[in-house]
N, C-alpha and C. Protein backbone atom coordinates (compact mmCIF):
# COMPACT_ATOMS: atom_id res chain seq x y z
N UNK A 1 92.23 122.88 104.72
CA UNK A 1 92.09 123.19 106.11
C UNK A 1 90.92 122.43 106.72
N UNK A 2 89.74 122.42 105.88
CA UNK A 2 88.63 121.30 106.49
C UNK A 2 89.14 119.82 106.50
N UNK A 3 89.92 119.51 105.50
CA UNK A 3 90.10 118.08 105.66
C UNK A 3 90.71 117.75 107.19
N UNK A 4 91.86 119.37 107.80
CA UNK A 4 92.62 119.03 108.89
C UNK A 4 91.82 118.94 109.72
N UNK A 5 90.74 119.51 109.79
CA UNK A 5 90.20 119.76 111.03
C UNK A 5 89.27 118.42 111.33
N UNK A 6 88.60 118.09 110.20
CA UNK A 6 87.95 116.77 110.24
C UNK A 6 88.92 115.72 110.97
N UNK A 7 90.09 115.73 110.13
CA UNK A 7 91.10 114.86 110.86
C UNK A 7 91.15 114.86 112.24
N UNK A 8 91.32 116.15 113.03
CA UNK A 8 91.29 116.42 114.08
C UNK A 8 90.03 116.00 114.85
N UNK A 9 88.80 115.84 114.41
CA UNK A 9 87.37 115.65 115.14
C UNK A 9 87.42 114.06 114.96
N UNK A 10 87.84 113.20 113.54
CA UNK A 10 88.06 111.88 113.41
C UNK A 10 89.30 111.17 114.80
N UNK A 11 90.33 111.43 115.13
CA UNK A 11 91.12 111.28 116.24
C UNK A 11 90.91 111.89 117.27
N UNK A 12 89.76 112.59 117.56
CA UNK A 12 89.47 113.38 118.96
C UNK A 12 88.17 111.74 119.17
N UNK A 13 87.48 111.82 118.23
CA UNK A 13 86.57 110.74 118.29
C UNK A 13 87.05 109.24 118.75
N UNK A 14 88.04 108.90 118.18
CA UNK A 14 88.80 107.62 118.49
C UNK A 14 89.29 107.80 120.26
N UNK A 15 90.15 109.07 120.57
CA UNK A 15 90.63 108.69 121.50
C UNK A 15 89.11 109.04 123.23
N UNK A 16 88.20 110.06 122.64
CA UNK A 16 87.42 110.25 123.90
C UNK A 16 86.06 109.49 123.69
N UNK A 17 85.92 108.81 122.26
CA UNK A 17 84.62 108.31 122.45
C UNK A 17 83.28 108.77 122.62
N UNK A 18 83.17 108.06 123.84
CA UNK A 18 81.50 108.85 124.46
C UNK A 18 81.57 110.18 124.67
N UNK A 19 82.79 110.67 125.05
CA UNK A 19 82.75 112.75 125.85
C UNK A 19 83.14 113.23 124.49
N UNK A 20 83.74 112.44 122.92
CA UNK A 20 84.42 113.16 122.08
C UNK A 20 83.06 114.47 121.44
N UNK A 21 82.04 114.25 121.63
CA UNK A 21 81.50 115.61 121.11
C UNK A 21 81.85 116.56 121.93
N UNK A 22 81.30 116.09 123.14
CA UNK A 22 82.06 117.52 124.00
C UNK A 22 83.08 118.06 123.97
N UNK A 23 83.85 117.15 123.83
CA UNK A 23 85.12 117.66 123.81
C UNK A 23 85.46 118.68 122.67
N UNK A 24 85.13 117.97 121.64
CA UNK A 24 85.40 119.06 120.20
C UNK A 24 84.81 120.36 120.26
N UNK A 25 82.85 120.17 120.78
CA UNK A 25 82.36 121.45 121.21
C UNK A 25 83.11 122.23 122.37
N UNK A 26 84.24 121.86 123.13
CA UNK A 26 84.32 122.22 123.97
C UNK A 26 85.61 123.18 123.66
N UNK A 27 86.10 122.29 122.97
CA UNK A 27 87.99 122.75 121.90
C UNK A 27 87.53 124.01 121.25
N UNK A 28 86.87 123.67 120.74
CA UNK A 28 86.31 124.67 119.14
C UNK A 28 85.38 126.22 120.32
N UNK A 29 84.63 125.93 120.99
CA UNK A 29 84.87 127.25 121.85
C UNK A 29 85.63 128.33 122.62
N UNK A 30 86.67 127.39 122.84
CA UNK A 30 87.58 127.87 123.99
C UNK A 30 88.46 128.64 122.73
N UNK A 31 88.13 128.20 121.60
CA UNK A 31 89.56 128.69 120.28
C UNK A 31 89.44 130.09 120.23
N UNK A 32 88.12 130.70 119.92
CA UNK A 32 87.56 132.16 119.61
C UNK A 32 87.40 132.80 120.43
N UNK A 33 87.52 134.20 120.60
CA UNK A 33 86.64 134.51 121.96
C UNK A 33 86.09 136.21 121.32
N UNK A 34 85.47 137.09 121.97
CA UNK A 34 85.21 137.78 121.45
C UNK A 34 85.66 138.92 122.79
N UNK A 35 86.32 140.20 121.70
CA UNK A 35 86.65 141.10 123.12
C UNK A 35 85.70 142.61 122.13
N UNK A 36 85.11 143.02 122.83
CA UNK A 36 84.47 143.97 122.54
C UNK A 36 83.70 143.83 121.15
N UNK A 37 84.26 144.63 120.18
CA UNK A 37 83.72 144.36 118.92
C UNK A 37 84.67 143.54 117.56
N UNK A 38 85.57 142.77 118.73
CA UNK A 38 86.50 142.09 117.80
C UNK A 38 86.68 140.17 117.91
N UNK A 39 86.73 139.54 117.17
CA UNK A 39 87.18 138.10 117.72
C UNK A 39 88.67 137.82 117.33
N UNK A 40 89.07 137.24 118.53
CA UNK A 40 90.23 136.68 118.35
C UNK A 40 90.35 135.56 118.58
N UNK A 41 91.48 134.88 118.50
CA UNK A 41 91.82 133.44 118.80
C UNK A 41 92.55 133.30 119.87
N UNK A 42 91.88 132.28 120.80
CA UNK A 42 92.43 132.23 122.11
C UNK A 42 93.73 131.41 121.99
N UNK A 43 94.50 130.92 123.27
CA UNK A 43 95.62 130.11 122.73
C UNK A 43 95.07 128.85 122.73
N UNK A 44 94.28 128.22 123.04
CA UNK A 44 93.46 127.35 122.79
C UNK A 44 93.79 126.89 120.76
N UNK A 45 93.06 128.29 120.17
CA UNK A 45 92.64 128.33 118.78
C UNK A 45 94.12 128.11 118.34
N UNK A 46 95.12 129.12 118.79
CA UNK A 46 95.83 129.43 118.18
C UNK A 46 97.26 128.11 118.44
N UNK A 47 96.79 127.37 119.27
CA UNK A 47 97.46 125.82 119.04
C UNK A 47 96.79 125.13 118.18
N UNK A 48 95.58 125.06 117.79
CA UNK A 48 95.09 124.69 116.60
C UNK A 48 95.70 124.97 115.26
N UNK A 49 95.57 126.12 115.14
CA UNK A 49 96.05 126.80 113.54
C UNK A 49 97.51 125.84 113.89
N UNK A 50 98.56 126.68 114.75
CA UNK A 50 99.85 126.15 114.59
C UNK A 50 100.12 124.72 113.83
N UNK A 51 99.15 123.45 114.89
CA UNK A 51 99.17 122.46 114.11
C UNK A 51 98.40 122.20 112.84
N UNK A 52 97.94 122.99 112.45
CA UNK A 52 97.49 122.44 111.33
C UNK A 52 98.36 123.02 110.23
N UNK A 53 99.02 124.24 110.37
CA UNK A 53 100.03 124.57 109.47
C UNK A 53 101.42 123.82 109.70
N UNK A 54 101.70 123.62 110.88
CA UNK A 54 102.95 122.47 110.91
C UNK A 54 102.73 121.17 109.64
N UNK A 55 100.91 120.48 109.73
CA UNK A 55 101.21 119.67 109.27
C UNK A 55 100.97 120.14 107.73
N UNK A 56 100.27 121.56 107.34
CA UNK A 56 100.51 121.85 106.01
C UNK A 56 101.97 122.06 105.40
N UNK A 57 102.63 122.56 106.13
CA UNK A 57 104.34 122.75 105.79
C UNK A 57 104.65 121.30 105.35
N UNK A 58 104.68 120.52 106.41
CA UNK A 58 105.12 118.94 106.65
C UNK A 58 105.05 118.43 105.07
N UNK A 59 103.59 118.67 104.74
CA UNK A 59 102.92 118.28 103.52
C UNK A 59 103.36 118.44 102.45
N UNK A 60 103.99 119.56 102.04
CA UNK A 60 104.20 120.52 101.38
C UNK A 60 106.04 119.99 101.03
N UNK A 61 106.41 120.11 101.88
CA UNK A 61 108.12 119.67 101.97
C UNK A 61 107.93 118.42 101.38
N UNK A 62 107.11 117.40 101.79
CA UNK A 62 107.54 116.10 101.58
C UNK A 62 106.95 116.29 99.65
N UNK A 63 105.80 116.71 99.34
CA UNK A 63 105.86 116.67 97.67
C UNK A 63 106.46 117.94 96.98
N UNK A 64 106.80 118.72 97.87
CA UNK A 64 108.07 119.13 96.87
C UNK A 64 109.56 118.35 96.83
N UNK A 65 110.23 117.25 98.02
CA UNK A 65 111.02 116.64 97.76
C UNK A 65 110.71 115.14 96.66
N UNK A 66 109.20 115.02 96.90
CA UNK A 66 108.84 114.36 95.96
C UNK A 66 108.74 114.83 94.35
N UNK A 67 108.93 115.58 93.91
CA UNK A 67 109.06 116.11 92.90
C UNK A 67 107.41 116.52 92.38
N UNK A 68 106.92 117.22 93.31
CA UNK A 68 105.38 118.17 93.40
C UNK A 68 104.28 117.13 93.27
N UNK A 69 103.08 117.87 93.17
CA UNK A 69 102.09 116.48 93.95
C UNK A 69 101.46 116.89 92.44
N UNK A 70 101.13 115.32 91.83
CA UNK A 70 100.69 114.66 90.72
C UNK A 70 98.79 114.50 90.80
């Protein structure tokens, strides 16, 4: 899951450059939020997770059609 997310801060970096910190600080806030004495994930966050489990599935399919990862 860290490697995805790195991935995600490595291509946030490429495409905004100079604003890409902000931007990530800006992503990565909007994800959590806190309601009383609980945190949840905003839809912000929770388009995050999605893609990163899309691309864990993705992952996953392709070396199990590969005959499992070596």
């Amino acid at each position: 899951m860290v490697q995805l997310l790195q991935r995600f801060e490595r291509q946030a970096r490429t495409e905004f450059s100079a604003e890409a910190e902000t931007f990530i600080r800006q992503t990565y806030m909007k994800s959590v939020d806190i309601n009383g004495h609980t945190e949840y994930l905003t839809e912000t966050g929770k388009m995050i997770v999605d893609e990163i489990f899309a691309e864990l599935i993705k992952h996953a399919k392709e070396k199990y059609v590969c005959g499992g990862i070596n």
